[in-house]
C-alpha atoms as a PDB file:
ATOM      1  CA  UNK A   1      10.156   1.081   7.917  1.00  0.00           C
ATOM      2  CA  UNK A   2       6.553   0.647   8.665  1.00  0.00           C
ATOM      3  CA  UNK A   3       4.711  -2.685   8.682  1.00  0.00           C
ATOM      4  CA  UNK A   4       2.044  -3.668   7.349  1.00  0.00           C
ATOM      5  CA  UNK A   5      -0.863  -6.624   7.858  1.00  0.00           C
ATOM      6  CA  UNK A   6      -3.563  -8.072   5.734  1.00  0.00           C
ATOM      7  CA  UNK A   7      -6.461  -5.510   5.947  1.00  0.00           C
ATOM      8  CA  UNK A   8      -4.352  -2.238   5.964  1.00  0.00           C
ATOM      9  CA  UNK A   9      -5.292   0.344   3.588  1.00  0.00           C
ATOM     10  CA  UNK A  10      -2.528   1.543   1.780  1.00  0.00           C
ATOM     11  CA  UNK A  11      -1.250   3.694  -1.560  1.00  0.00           C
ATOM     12  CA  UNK A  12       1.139   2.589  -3.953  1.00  0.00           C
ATOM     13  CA  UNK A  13       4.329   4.730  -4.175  1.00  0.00           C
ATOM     14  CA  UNK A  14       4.988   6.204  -7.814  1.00  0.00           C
ATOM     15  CA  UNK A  15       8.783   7.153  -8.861  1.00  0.00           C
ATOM     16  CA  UNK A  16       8.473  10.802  -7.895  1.00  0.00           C
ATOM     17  CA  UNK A  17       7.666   9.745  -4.320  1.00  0.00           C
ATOM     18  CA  UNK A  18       4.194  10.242  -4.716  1.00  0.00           C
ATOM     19  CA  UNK A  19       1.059   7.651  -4.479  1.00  0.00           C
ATOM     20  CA  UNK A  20      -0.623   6.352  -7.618  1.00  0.00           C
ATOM     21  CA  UNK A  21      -3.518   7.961  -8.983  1.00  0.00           C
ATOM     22  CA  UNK A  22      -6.380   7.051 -11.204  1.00  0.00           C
ATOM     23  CA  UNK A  23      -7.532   9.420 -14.676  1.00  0.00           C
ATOM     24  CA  UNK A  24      -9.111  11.868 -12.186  1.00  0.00           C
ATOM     25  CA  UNK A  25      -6.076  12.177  -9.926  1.00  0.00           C
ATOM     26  CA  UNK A  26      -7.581  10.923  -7.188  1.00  0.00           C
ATOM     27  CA  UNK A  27      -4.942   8.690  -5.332  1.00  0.00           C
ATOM     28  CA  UNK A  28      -6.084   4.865  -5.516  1.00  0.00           C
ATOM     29  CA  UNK A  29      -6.758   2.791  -2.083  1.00  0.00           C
ATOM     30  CA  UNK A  30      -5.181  -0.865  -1.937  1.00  0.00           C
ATOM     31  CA  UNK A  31      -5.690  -3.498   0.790  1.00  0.00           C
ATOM     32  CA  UNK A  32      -3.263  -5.636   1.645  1.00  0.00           C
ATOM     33  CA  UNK A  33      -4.949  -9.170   1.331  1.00  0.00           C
ATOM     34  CA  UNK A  34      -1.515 -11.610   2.423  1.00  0.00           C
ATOM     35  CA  UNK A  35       1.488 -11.087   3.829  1.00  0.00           C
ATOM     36  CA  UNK A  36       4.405 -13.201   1.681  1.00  0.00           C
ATOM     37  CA  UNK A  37       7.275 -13.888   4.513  1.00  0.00           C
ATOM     38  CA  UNK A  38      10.384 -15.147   2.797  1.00  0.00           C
ATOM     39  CA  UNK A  39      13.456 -17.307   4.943  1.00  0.00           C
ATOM     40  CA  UNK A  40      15.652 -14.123   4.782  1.00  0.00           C
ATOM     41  CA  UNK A  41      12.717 -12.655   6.953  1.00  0.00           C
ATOM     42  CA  UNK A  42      12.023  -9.917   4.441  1.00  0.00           C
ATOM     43  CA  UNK A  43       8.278  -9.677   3.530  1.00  0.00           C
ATOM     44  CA  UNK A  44       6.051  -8.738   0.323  1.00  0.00           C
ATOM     45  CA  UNK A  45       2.213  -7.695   0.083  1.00  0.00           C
ATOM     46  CA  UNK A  46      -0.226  -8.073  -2.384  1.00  0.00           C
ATOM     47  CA  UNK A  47      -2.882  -6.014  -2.886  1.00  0.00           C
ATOM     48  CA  UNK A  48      -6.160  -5.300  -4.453  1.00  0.00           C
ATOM     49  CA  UNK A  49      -8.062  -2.275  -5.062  1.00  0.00           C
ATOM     50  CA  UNK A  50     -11.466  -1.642  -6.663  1.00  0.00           C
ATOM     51  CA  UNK A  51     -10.208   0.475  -9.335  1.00  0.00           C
ATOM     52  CA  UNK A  52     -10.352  -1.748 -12.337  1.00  0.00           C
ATOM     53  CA  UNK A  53      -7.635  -0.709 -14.174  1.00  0.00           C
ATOM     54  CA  UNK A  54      -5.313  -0.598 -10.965  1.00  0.00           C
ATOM     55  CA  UNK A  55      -6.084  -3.910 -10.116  1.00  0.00           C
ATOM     56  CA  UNK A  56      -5.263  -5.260 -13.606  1.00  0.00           C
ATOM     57  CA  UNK A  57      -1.693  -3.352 -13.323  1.00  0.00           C
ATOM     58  CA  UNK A  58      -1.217  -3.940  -9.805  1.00  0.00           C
ATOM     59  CA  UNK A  59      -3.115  -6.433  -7.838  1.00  0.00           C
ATOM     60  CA  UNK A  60      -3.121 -10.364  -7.607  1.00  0.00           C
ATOM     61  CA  UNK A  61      -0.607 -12.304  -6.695  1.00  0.00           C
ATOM     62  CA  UNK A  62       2.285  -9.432  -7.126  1.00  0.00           C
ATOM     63  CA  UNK A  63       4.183  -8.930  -3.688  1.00  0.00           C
ATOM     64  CA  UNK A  64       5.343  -5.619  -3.196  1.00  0.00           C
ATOM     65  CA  UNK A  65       7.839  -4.544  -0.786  1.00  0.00           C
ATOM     66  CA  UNK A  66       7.115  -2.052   2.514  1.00  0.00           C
ATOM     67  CA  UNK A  67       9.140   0.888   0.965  1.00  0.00           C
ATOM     68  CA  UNK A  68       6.893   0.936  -1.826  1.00  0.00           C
ATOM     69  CA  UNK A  69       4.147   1.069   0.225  1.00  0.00           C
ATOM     70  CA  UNK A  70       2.161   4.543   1.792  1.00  0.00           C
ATOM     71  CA  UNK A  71      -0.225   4.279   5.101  1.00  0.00           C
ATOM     72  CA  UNK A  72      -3.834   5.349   3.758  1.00  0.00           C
ATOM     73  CA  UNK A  73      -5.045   8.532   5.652  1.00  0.00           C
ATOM     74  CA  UNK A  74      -8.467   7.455   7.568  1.00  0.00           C
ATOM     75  CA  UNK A  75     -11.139   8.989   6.400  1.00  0.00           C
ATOM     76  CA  UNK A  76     -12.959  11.107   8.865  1.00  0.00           C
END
């Protein structure tokens, strides 16, 4: 399971496997702004996005586990 740290650009993993998109279909770009460590050592990450509507749904202080998580592709 990857890891992640605050600053990482990732996508959100739908239920089909694939990343979250916005209306276009484009696939929406989260950062990872903390790191939530919990005693039994597993971890959570909250994100937030400039997509309004994402970040409404999505970001703030919701932690979400690494398997729900995708590594962004670098742009090039």
């Amino acid at each position: 399971m990857s890891e992640y740290s605050e600053g990482d650009r990732v996508y959100l993993r739908n239920m089909t496997g694939g990343v979250m998109s916005d209306e276009k279909g484009h696939p929406i770009n989260f950062r990872v702004v903390e790191v939530i460590e919990w005693e039994n050592g597993s971890r959570n990450f909250v994100l937030r996005t400039r997509d309004r509507n994402a970040q409404r749904m999505y970001g703030g202080g919701i932690g979400f586990p690494a398997m729900t998580l995708k590594r962004a592709e670098q742009a090039t």
